[in-house]
N, C-alpha and C. Protein backbone atom coordinates (compact mmCIF):
# COMPACT_ATOMS: atom_id res chain seq x y z
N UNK A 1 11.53 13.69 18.99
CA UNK A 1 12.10 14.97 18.64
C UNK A 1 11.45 15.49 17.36
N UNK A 2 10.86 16.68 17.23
CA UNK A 2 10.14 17.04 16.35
C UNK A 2 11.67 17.92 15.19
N UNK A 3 10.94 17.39 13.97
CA UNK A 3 11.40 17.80 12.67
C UNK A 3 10.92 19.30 11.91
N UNK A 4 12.00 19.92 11.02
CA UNK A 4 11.50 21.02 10.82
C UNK A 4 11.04 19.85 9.17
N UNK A 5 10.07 20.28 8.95
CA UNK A 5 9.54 19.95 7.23
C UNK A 5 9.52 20.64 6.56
N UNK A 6 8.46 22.06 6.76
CA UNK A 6 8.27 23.25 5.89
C UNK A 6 8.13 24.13 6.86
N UNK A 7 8.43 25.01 5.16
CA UNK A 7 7.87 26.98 6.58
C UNK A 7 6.09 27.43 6.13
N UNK A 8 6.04 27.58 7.15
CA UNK A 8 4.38 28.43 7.13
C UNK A 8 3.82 28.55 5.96
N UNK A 9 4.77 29.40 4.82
CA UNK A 9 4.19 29.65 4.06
C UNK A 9 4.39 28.41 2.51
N UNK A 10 5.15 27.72 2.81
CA UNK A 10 5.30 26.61 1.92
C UNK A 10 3.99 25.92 1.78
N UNK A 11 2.91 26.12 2.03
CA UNK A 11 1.65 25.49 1.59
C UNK A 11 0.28 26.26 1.85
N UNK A 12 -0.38 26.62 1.16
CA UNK A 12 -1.63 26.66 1.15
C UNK A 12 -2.80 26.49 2.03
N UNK A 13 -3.69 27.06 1.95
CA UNK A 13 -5.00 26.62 2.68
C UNK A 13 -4.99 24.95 1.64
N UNK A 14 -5.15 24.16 1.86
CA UNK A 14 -6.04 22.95 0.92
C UNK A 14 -4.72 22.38 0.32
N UNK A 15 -3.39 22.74 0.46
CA UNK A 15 -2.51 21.64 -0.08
C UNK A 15 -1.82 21.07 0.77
N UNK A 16 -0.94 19.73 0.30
CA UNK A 16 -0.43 18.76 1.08
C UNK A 16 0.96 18.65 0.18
N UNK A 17 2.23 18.15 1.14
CA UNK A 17 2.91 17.90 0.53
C UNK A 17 3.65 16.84 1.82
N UNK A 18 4.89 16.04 0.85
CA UNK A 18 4.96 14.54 1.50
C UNK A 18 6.58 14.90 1.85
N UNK A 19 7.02 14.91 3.04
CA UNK A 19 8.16 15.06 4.23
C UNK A 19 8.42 13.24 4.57
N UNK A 20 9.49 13.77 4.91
CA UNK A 20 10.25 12.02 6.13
C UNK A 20 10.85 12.13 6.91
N UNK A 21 10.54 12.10 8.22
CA UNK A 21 10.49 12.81 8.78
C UNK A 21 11.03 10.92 10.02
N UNK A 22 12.04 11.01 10.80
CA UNK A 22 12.78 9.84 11.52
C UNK A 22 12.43 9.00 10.31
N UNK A 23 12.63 8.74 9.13
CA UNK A 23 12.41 7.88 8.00
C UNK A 23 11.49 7.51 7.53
N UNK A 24 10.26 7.84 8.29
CA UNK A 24 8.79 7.92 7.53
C UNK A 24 7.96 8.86 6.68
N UNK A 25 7.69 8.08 5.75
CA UNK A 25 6.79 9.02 5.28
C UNK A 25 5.44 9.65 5.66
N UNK A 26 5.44 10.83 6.01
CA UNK A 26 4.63 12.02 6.46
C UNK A 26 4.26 12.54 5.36
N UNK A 27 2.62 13.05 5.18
CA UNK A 27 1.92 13.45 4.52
C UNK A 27 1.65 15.34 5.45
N UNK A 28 1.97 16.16 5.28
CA UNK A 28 2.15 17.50 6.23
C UNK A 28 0.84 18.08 5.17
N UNK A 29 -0.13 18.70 5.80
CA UNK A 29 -0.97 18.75 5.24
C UNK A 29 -1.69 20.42 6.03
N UNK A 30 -1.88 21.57 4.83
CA UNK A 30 -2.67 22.34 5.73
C UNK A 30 -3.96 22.59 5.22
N UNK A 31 -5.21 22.51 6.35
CA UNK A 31 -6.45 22.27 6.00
C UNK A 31 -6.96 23.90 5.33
N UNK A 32 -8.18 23.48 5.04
CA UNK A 32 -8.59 25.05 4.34
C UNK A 32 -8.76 25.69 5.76
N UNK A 33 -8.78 25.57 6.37
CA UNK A 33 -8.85 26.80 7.86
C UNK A 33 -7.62 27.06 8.02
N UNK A 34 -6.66 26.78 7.80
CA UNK A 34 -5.80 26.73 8.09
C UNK A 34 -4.47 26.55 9.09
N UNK A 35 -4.99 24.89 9.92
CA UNK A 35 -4.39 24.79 10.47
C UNK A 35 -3.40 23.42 9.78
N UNK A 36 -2.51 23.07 10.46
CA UNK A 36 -1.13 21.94 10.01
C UNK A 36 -1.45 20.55 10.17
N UNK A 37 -1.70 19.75 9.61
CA UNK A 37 -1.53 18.38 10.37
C UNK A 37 -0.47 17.30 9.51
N UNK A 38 -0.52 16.52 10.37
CA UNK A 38 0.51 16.07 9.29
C UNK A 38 0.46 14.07 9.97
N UNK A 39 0.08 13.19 8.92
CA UNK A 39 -0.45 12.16 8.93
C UNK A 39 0.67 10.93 7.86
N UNK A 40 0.21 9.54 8.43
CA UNK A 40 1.08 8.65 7.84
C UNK A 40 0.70 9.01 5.91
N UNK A 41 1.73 9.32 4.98
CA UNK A 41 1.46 9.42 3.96
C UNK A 41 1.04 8.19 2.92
N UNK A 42 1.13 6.83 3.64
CA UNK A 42 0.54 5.98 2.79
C UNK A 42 -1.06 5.41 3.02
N UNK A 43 -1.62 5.62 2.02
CA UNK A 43 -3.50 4.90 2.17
C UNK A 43 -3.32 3.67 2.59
N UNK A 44 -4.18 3.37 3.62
CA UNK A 44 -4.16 2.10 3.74
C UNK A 44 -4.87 0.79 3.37
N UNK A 45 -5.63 1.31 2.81
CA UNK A 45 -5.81 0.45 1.31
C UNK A 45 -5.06 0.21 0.43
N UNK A 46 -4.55 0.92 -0.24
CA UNK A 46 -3.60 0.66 -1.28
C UNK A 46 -2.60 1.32 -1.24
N UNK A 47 -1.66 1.63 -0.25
CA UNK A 47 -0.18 2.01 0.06
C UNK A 47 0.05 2.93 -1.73
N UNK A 48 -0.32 4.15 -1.90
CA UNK A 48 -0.21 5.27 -2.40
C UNK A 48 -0.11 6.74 -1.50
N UNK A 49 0.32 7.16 -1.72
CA UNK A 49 0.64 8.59 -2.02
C UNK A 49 -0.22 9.32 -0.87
N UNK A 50 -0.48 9.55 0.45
CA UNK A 50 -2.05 10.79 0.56
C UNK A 50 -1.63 11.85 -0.09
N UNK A 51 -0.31 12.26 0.07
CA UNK A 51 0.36 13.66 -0.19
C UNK A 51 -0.39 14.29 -1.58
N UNK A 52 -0.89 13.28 -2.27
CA UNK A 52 -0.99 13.80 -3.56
C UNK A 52 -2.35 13.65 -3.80
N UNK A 53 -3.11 13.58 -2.52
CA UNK A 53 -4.52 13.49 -2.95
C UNK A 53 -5.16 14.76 -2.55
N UNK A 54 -6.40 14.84 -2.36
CA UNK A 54 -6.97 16.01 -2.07
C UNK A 54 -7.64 16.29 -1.11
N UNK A 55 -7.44 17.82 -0.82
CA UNK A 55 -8.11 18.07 0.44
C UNK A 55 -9.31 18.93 0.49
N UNK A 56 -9.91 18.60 1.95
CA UNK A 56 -11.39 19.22 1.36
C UNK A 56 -11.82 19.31 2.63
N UNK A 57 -11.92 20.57 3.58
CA UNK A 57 -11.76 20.65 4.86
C UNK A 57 -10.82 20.49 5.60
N UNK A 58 -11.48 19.07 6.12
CA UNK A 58 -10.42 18.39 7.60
C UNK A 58 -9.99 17.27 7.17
N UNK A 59 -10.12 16.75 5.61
CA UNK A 59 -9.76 15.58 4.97
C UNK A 59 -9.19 15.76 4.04
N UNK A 60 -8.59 14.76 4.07
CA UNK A 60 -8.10 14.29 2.55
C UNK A 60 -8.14 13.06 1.58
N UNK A 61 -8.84 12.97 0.46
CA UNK A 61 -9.06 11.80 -0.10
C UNK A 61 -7.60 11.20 -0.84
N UNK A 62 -7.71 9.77 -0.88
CA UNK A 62 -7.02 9.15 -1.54
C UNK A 62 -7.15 9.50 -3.32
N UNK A 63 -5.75 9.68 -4.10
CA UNK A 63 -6.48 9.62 -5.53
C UNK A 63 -6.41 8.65 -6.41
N UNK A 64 -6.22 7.22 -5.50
CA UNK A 64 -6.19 6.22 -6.41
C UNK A 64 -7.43 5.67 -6.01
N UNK A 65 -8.34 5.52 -5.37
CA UNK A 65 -9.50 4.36 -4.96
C UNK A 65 -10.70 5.68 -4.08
N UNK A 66 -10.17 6.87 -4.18
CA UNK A 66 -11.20 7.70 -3.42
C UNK A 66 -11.18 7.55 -1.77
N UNK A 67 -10.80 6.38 -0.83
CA UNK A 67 -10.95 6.47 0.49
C UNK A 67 -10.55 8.12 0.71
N UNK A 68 -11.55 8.28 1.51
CA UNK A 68 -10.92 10.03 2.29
C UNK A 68 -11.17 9.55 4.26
N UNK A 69 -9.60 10.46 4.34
CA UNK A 69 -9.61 10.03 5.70
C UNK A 69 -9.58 11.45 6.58
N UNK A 70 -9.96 11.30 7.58
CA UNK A 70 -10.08 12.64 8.59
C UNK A 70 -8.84 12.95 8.90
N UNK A 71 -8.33 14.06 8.85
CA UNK A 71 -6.85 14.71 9.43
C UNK A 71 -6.73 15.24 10.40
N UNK A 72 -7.65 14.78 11.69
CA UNK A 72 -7.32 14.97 12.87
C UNK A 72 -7.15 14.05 13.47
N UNK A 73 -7.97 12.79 13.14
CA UNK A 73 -8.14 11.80 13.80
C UNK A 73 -7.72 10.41 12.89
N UNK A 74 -7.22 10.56 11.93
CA UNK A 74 -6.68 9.61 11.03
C UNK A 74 -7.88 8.20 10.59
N UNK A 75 -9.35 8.28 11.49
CA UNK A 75 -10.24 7.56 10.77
C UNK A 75 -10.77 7.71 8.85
N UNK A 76 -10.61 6.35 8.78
CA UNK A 76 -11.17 6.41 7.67
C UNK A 76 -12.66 7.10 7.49
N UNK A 77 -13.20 7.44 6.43
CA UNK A 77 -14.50 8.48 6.25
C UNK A 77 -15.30 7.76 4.89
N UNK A 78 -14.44 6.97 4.29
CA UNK A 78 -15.18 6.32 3.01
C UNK A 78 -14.48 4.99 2.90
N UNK A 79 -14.92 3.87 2.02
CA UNK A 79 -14.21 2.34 1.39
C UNK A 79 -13.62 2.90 0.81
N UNK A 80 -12.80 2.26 0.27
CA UNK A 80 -12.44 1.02 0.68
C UNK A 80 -11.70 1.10 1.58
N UNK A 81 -10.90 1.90 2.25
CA UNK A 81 -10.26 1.77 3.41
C UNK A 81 -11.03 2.00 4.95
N UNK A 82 -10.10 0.96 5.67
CA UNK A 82 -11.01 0.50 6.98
C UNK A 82 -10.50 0.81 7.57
N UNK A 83 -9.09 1.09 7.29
CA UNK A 83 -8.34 1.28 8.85
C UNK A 83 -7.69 2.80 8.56
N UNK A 84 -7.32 3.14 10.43
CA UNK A 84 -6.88 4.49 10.32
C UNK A 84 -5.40 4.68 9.86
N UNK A 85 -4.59 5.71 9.54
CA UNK A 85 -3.53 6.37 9.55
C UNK A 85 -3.39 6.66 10.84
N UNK A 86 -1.70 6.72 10.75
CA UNK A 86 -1.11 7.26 12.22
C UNK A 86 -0.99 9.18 12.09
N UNK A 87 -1.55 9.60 12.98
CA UNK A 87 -1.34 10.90 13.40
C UNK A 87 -0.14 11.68 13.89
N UNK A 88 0.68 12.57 13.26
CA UNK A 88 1.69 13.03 14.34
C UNK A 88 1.61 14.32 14.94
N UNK A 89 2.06 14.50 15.87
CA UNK A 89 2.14 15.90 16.26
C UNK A 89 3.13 16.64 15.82
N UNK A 90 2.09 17.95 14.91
CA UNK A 90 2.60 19.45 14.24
C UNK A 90 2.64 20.16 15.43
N UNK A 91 3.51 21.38 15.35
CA UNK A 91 3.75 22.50 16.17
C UNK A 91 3.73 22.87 15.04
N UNK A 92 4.03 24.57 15.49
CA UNK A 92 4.68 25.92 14.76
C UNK A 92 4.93 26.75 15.53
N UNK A 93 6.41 26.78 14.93
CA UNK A 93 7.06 27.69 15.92
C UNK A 93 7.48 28.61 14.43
N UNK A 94 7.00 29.57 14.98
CA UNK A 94 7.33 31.38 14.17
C UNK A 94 7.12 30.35 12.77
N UNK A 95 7.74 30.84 11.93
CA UNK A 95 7.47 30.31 10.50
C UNK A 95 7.89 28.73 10.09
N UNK A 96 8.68 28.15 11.39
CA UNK A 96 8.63 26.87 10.98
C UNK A 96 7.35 25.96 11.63
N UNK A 97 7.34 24.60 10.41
CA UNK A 97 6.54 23.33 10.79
C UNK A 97 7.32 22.60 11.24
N UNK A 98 6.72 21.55 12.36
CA UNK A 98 7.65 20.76 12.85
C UNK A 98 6.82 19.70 12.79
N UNK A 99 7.50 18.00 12.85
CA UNK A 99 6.65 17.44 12.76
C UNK A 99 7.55 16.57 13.79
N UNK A 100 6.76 15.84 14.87
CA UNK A 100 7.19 14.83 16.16
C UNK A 100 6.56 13.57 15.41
N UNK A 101 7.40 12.49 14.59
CA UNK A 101 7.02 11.25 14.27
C UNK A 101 6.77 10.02 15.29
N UNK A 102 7.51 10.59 16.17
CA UNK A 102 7.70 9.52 17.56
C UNK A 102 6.50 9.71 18.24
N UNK A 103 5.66 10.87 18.19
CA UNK A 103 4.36 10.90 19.09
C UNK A 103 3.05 10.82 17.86
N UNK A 104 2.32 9.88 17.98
CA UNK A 104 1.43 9.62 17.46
C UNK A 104 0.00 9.87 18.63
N UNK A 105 -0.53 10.66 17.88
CA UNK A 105 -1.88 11.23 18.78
C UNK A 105 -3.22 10.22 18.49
N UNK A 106 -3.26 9.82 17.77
CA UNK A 106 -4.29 8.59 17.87
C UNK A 106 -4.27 7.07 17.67
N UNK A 107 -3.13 6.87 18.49
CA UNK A 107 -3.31 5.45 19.67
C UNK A 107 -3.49 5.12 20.52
């Protein structure tokens, strides 16, 4: 069952902010094109923050160790992290974000 997190305009081209969404932490993220994604919010390297790292396209880097990971596909893109993040599926409906924690798109 998808979650409302934010509205449309609650973020930016290039910012991220961190939702919980069935009790996880979600990283809801809108890219500079501006579309929604919204990804497991902890690095998996070092279980910090993505929410608070930066974005730069279709990614977002970690800001404790630099890993940047792809936000479509939750692969890692740099070290130190090897492994991916879980993906969830965003909608938008009219001005809300929704986020479905239960469906993960890249497993």
């Amino acid at each position: 069952m998808s979650e409302h997190v934010c509205d449309v305009g609650d973020l930016a081209p290039g910012e991220a902010l961190r939702a919980e969404v069935d009790g996880l932490a979600v990283a809801v993220v809108r890219d500079e094109d501006g579309a929604y994604h919204a990804i497991g919010d902890a690095c998996t390297h070092g279980d910090v923050s993505l929410s608070d790292g930066e974005v730069d396209g279709a990614t977002i880097e970690c800001w404790l160790h630099g890993s940047t990971f792809d936000l479509r596909s939750g692969r890692p893109l740099s070290l130190p992290a090897t492994r991916p993040v879980p993906v969830y599926l965003v909608t938008v409906e009219g001005e809300r974000v929704l986020v479905d924690a239960a469906t993960v798109t890249n497993r």
